[in-house]
N, C-alpha and C. Protein backbone atom coordinates (compact mmCIF):
# COMPACT_ATOMS: atom_id res chain seq x y z
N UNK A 1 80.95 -5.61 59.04
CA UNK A 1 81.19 -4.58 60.03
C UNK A 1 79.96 -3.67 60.09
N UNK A 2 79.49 -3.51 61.27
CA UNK A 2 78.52 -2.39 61.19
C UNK A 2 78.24 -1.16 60.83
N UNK A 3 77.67 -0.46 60.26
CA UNK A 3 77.63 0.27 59.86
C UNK A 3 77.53 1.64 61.27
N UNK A 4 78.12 2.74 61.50
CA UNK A 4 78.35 3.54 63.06
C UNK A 4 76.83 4.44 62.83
N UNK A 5 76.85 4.66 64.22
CA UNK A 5 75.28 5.14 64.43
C UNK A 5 75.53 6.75 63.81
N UNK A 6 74.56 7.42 63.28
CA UNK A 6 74.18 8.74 62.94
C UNK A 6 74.59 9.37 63.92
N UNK A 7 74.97 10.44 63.85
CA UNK A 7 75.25 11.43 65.30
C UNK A 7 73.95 12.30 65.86
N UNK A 8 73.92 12.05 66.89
CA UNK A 8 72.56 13.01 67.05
C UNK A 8 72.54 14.13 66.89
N UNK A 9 71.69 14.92 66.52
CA UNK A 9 72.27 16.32 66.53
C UNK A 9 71.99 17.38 67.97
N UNK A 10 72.83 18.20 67.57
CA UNK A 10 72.82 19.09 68.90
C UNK A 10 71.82 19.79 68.91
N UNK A 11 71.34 20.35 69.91
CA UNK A 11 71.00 21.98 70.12
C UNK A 11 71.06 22.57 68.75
N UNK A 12 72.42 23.28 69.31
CA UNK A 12 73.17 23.67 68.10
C UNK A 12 72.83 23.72 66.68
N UNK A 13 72.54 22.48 66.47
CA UNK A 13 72.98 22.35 64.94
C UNK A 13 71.22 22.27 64.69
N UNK A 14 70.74 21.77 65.57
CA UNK A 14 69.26 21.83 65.12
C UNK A 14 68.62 23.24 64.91
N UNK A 15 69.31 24.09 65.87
CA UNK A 15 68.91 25.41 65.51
C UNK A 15 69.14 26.33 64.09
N UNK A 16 70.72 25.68 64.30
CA UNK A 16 71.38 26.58 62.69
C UNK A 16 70.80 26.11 61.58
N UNK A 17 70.12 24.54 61.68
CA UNK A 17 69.35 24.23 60.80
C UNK A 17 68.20 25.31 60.62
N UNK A 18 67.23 25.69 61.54
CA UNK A 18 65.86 25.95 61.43
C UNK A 18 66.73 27.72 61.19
N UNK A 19 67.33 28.13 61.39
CA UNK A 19 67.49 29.43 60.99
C UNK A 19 67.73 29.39 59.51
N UNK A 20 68.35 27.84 58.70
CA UNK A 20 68.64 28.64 57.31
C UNK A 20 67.35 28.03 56.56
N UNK A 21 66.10 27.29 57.35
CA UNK A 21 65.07 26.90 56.98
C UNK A 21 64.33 28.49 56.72
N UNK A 22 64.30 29.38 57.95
CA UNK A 22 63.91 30.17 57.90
C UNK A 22 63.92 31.18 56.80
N UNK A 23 65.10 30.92 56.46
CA UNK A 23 65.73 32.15 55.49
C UNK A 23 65.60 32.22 54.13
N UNK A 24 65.70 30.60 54.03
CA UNK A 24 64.84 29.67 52.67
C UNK A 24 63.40 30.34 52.47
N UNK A 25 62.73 29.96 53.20
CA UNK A 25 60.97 30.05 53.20
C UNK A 25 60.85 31.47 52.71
N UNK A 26 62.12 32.61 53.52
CA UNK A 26 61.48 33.87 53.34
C UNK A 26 62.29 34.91 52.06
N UNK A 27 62.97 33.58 51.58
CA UNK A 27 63.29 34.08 50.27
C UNK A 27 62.60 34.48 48.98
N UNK A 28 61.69 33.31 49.12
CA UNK A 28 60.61 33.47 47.83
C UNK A 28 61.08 32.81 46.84
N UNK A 29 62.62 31.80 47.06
CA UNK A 29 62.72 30.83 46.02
C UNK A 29 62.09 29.62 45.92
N UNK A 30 61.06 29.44 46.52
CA UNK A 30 60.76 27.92 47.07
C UNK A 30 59.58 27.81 46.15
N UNK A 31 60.17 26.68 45.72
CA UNK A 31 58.48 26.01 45.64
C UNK A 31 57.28 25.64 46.36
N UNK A 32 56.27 25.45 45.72
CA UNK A 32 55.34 24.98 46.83
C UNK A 32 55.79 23.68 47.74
N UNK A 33 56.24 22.59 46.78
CA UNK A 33 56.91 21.41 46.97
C UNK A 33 58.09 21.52 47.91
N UNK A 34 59.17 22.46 47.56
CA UNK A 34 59.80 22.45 48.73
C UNK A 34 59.46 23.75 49.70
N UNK A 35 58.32 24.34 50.11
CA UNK A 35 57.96 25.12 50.85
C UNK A 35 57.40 23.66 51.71
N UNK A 36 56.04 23.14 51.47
CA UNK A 36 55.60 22.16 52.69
C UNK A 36 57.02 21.24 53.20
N UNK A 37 58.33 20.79 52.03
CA UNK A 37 58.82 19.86 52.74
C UNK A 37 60.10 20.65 54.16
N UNK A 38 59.93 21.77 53.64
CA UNK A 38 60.85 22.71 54.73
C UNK A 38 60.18 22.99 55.72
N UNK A 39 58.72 23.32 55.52
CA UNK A 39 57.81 23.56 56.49
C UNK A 39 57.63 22.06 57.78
N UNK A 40 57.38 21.21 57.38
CA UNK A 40 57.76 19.80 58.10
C UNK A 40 59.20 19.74 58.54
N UNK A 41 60.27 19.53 57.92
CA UNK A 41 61.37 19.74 58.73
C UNK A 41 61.60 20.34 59.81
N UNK A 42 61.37 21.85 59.40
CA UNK A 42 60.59 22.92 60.60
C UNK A 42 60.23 22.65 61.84
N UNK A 43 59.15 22.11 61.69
CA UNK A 43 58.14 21.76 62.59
C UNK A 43 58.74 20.51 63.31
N UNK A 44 59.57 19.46 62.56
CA UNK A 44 60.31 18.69 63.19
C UNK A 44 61.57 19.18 64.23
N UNK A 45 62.24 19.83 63.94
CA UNK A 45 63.54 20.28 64.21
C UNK A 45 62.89 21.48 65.57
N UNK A 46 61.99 21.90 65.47
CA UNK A 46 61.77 22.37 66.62
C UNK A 46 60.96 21.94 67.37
N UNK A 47 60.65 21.02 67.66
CA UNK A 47 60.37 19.50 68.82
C UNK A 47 61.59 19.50 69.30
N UNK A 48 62.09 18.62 68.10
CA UNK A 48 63.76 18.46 68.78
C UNK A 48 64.10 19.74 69.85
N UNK A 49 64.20 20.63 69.53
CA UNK A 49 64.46 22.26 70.20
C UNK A 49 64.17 21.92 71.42
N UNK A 50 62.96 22.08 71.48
CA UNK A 50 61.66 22.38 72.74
C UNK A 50 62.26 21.03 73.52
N UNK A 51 62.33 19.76 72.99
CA UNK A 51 62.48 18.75 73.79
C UNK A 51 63.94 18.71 74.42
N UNK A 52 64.70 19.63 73.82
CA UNK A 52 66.10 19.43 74.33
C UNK A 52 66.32 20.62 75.44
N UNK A 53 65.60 21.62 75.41
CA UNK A 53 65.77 22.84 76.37
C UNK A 53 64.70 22.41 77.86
N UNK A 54 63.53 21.34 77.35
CA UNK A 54 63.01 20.81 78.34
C UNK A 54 63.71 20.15 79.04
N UNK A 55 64.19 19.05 78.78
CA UNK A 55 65.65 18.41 79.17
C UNK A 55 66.54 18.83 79.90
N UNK A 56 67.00 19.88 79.62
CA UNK A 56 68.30 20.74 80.04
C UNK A 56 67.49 21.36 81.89
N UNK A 57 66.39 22.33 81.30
CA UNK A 57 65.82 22.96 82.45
C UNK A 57 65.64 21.51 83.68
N UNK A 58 64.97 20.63 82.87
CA UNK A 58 64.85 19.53 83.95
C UNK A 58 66.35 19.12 85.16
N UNK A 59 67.48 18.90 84.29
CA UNK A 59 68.45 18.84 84.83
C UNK A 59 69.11 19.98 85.64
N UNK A 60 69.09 21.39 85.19
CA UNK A 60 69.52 22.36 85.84
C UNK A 60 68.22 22.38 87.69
N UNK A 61 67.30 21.90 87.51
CA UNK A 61 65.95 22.25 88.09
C UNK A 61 67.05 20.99 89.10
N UNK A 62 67.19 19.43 89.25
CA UNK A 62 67.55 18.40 89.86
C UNK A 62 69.09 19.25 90.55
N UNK A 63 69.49 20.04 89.70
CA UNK A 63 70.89 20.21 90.48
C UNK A 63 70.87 21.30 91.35
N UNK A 64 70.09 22.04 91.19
CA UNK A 64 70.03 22.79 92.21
C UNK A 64 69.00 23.05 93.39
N UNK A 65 68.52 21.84 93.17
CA UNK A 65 67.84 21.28 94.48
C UNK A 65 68.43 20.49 95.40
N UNK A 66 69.33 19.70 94.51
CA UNK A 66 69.96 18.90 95.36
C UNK A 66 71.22 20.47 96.28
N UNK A 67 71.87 21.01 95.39
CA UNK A 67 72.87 21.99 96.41
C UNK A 67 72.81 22.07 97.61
N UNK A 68 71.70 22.22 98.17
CA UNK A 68 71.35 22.17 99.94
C UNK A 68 72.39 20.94 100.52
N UNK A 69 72.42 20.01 99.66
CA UNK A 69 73.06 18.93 100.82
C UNK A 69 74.07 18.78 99.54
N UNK A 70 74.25 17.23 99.49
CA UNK A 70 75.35 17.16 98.27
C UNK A 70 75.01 17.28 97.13
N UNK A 71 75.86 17.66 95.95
CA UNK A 71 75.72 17.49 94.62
C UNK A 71 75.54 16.28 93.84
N UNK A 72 74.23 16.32 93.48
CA UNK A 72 73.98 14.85 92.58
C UNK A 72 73.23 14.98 91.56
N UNK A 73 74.04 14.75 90.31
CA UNK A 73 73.31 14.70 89.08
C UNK A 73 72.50 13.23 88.81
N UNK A 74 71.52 13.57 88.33
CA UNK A 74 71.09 12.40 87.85
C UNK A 74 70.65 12.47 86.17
N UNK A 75 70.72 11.28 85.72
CA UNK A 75 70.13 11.25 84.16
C UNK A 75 68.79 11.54 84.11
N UNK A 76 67.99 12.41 83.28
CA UNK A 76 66.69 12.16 83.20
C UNK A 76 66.28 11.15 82.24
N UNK A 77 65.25 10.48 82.47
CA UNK A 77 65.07 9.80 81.72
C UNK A 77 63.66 10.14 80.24
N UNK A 78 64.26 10.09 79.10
CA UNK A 78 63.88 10.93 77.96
C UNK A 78 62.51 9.83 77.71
């Protein structure tokens, strides 16, 4: 049986991630070791961000262009 796909993560959760990344870093418990590997996560997780609010604007941008005549969503393609 296959094993079920990872869930992607949201918005959401990518954010609440990078906020308790944040909170980590500015604690002063970190090591150097886990300072760079939080720092990369970081830096990962807010791509994700940026690429998902790009996304979103793209779609809000298609739907309300179309309003003039009929309503049509379309998928963007990522």
């Amino acid at each position: 049986m296959p094993k079920p796909k990872k869930p992607v993560n949201t918005f959401e959760d990518s954010f609440k991630r990078l906020e308790k990344i944040l909170e980590k870093l500015e604690s002063d418990d970190c090591t150097l070791d886990e300072t760079i590997t939080l720092y990369e996560e970081g830096l990962k997780l807010t791509k994700t961000c940026y690429d998902k609010l790009n996304t979103a604007e793209l779609r809000i941008k298609e739907i309300n262009k179309n309003l003039k005549g009929e309503l049509e969503i379309k998928d963007i393609e990522k």
